[in-house]
Protein backbone atom coordinates (compact mmCIF):
# COMPACT_ATOMS: atom_id res chain seq x y z
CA UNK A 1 13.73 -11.35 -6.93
CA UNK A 2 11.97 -13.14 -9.51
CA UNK A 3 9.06 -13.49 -7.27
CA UNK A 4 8.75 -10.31 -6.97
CA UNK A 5 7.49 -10.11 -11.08
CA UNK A 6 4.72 -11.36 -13.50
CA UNK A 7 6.01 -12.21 -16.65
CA UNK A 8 2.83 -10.54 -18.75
CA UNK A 9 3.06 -13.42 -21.63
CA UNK A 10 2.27 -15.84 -19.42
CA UNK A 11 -1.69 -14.46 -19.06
CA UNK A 12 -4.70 -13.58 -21.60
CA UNK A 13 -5.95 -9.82 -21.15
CA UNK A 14 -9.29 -8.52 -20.62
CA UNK A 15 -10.81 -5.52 -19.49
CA UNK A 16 -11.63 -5.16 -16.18
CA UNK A 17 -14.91 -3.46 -14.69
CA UNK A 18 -15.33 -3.64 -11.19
CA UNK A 19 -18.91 -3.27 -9.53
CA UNK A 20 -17.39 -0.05 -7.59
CA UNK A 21 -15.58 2.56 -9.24
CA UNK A 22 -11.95 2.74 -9.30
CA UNK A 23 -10.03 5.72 -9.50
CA UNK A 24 -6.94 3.80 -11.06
CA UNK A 25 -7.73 4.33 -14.70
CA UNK A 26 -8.70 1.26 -17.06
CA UNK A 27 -8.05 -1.68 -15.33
CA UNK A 28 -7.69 -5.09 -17.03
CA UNK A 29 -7.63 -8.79 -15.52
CA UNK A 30 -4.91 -11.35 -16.28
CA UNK A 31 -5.48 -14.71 -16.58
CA UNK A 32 -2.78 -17.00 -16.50
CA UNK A 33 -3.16 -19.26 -19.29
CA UNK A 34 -1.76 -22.79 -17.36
CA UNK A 35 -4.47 -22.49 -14.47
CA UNK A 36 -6.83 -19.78 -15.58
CA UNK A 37 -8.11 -19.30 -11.70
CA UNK A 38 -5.09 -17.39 -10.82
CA UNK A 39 -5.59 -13.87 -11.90
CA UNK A 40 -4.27 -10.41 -11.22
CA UNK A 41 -6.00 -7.06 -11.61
CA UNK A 42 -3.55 -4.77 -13.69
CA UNK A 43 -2.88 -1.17 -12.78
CA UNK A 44 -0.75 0.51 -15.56
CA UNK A 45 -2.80 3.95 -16.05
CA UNK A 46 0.34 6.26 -14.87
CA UNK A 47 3.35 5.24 -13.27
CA UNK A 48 3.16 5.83 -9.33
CA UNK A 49 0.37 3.32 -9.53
CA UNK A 50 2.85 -0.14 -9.77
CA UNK A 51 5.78 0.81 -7.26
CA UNK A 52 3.03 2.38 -5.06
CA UNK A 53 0.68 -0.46 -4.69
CA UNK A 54 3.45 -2.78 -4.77
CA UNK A 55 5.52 -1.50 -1.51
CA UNK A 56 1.88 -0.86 0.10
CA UNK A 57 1.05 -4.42 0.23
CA UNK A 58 4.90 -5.66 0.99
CA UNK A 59 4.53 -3.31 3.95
CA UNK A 60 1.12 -4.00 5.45
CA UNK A 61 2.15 -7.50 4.96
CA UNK A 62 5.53 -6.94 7.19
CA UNK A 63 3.16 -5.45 9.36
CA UNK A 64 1.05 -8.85 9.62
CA UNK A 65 -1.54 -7.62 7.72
CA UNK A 66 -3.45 -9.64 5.47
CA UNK A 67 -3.31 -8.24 1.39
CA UNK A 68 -3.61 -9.63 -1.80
CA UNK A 69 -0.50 -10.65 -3.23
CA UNK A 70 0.93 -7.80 -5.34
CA UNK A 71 3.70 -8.17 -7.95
CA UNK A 72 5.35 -6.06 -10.45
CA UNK A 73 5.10 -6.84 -14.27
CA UNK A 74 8.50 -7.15 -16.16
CA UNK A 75 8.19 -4.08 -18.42
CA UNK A 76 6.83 -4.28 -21.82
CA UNK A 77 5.89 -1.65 -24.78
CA UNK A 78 1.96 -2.59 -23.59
CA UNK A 79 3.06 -2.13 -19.89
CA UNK A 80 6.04 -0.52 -19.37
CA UNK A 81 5.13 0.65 -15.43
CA UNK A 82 2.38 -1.95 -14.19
CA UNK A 83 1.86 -4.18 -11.14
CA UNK A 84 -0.69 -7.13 -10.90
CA UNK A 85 -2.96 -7.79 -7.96
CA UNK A 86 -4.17 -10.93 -7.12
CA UNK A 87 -7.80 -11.35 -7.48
CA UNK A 88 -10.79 -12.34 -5.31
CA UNK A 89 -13.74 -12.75 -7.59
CA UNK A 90 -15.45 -14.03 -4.07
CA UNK A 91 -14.72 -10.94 -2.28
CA UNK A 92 -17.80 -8.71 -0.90
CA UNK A 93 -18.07 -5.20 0.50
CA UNK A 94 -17.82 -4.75 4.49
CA UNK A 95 -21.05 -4.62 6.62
CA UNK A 96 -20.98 -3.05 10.46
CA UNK A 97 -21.12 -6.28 11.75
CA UNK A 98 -17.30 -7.11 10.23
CA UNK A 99 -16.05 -4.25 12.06
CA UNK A 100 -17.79 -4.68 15.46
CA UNK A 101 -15.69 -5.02 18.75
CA UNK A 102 -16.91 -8.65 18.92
CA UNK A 103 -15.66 -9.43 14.79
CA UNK A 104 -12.18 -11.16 14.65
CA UNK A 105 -11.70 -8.35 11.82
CA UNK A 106 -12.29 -5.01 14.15
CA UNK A 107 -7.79 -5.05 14.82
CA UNK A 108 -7.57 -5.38 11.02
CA UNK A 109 -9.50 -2.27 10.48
CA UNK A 110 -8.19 -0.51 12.70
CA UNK A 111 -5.06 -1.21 11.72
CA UNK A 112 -5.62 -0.16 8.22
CA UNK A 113 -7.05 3.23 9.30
CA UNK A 114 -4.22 3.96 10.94
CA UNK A 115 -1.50 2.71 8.79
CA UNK A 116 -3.52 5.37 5.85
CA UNK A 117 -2.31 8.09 7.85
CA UNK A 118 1.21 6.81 8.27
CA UNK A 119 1.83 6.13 4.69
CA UNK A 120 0.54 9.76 3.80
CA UNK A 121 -2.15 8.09 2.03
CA UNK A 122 -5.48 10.35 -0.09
CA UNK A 123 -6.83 7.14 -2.08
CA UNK A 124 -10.31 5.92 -1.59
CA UNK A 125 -10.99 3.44 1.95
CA UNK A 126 -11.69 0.58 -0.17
CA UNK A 127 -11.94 -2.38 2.62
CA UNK A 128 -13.48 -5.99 1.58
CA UNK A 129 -14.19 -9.48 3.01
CA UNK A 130 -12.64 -12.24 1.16
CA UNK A 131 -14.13 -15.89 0.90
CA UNK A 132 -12.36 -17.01 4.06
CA UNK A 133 -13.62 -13.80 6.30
CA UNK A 134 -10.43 -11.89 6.22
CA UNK A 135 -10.52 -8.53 5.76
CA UNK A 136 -8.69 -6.61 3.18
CA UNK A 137 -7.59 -3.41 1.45
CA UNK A 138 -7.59 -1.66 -2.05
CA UNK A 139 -6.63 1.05 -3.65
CA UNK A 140 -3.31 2.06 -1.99
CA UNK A 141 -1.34 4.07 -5.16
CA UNK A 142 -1.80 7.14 -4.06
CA UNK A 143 0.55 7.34 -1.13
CA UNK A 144 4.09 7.44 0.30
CA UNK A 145 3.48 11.54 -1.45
CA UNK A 146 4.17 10.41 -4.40
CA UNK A 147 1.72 11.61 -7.69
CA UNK A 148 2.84 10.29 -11.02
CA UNK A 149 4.34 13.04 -12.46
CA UNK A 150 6.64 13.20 -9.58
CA UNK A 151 7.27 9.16 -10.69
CA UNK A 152 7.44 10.71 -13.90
CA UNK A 153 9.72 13.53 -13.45
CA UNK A 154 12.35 10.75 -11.20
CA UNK A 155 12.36 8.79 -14.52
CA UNK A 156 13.72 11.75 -16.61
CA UNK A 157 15.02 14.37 -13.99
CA UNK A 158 18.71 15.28 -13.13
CA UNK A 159 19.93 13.46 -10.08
CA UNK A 160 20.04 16.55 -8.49
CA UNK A 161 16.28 17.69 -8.88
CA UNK A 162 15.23 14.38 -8.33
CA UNK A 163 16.55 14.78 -4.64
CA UNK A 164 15.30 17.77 -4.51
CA UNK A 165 11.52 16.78 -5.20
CA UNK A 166 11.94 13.86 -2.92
CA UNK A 167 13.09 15.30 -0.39
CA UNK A 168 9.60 17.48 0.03
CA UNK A 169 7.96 14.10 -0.04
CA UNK A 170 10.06 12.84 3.44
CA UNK A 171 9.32 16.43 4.95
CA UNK A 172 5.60 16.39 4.20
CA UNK A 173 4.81 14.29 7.08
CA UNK A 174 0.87 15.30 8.13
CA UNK A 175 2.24 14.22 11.80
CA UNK A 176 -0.71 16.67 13.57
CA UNK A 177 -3.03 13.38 12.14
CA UNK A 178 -1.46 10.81 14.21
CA UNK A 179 -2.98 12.14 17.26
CA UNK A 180 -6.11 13.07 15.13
CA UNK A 181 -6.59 9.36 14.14
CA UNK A 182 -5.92 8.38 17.41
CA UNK A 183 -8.81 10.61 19.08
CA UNK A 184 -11.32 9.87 16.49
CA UNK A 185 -10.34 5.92 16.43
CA UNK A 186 -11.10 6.01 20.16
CA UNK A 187 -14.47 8.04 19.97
CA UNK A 188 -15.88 5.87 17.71
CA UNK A 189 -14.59 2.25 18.96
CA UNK A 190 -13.61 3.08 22.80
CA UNK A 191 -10.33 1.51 24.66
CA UNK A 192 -10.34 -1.59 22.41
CA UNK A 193 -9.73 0.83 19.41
CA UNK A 194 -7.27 3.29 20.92
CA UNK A 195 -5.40 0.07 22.02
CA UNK A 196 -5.57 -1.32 18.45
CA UNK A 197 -5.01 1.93 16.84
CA UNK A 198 -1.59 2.47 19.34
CA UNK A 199 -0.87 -1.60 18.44
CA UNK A 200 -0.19 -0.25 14.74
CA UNK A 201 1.59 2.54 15.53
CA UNK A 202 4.22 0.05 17.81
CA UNK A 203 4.44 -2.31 15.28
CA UNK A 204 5.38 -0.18 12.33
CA UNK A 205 7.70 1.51 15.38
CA UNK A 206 9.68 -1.39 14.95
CA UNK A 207 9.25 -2.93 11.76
CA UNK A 208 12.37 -4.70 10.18
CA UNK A 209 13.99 -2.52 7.43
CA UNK A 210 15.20 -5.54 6.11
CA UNK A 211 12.64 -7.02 5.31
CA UNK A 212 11.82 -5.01 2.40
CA UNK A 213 15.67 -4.94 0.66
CA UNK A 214 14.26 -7.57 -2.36
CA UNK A 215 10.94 -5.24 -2.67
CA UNK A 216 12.82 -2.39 -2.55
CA UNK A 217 16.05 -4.08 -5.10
CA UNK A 218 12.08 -5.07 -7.68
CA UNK A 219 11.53 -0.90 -7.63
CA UNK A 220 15.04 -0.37 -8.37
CA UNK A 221 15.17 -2.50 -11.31
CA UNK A 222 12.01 -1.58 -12.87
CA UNK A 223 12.11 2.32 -12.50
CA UNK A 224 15.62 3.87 -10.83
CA UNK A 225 17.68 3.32 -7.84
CA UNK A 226 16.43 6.51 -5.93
CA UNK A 227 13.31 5.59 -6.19
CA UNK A 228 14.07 2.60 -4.31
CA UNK A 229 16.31 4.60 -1.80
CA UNK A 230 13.04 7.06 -1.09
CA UNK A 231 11.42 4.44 0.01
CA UNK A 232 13.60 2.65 2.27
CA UNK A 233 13.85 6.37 3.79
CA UNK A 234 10.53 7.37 3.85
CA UNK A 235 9.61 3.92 5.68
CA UNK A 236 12.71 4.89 7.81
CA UNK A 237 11.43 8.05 8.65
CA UNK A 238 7.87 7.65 9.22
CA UNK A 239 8.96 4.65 11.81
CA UNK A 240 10.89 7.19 13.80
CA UNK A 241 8.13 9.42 13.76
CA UNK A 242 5.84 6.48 15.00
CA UNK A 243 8.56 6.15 17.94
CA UNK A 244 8.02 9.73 18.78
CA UNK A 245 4.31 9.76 18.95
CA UNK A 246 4.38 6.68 20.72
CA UNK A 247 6.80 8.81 23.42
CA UNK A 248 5.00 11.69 23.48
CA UNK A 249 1.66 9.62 24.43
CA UNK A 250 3.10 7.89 27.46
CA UNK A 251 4.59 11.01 28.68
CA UNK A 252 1.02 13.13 28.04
């Protein structure tokens, strides 16, 4: 579990100004203060922006996705809802040529498009190239339909409307995109993409629920215990639904 959190003391704070616009709020960069190299970009603006970002990243990553590490940051009067990601001052935006057929990086994007529909995601397609040529992704809070005053709400709410407003968040599934996604994936980037595109949806098809019981116990602890539960079942669900597009395309 603990690796799951930052312990904030342990950096120096500054603010944080990225060349492209974010559309997290402020944004500050932690330094830790025994090895000043290891860094972490902050997001604490509103409160879906920690537990989002965090089980984005733990889930692309069960996915074999490469991410940036994400952790949570033990709450604090300064930071009572935050999450740090690690930082790579090296990384540079995307040209065409990192996404060609022919680029060891055109399965990772294509994975990444598709896995923004699954996750219900409306952020920004922020996609980079870190020092060692692996692509990334950024800006992943808003997702999983979850806005910050529905975090907000969960925090304060009866147990009652809480499962109530989360349950609209499981039903609100977009599931018309999947095929959308699909067509467009392939009309742009031919078999290779459709093939890469379907690759995502069978891997998240079968993705071990397990494997997310400490990320999911780090949400728990740092907000409430149905907030952890909507995720496990909102991964749950959207997996089945992955099974039954996958169906429905071998049978079309």
């Amino acid at each position: 579990m603990a690796d799951n959190f930052l312990d904030i003391t342990d950096f120096s704070i500054e603010e944080y100004n990225p060349a492209v616009g974010s559309d997290s709020g402020v944004l500050l960069l932690a330094s830790l203060k025994a090895d000043p190299t290891v860094q972490y970009v902050i997001k604490s603006a509103t409160p879906e922006l920690a537990c989002n970002e965090f089980m984005y990243h733990k889930i692309a990553a069960a996915l074999g996705m490469y991410t940036q590490e994400v952790k949570l940051i033990r709450s604090t009067k300064q930071f009572p809802y935050a999450a740090g990601i690690r930082f790579a001052p090296d990384a540079r935006n995307l040209t065409k040529e990192d996404i060609a057929a022919s680029s060891p990086n055109f399965e990772a994007n294509i994975a990444f498009l598709t896995l923004y529909v699954i996750l219900n995601e409306e952020d920004s397609q922020e996609h980079y190239i870190d020092k060692d040529g692996r692509l990334f992704k950024l800006d992943n809070a808003v997702s999983f339909n979850l806005q910050g005053y529905q975090v907000a709400m969960l925090l304060k709410a009866s147990e009652g409307i809480a499962l109530e407003l989360l349950k609209r968040g499981l039903s609100f599934t977009e599931y018309d995109k999947y095929a959308i996604i699909l067509n467009l994936i392939t009309e742009h980037h031919g078999s290779a993409g459709r093939d890469a595109c379907l690759a995502t949806f069978e891997r998240f098809s079968q993705i071990d629920m397990d494997s997310f019981d400490e990320a999911i116990d780090a949400v728990a602890e740092m907000y409430v215990d149905l907030l952890g539960e909507y995720y496990f079942a909102f991964v749950e669900s959207r997996k089945e639904l992955c099974k039954q597009f996958l169906s429905e395309i071998q049978t079309s």
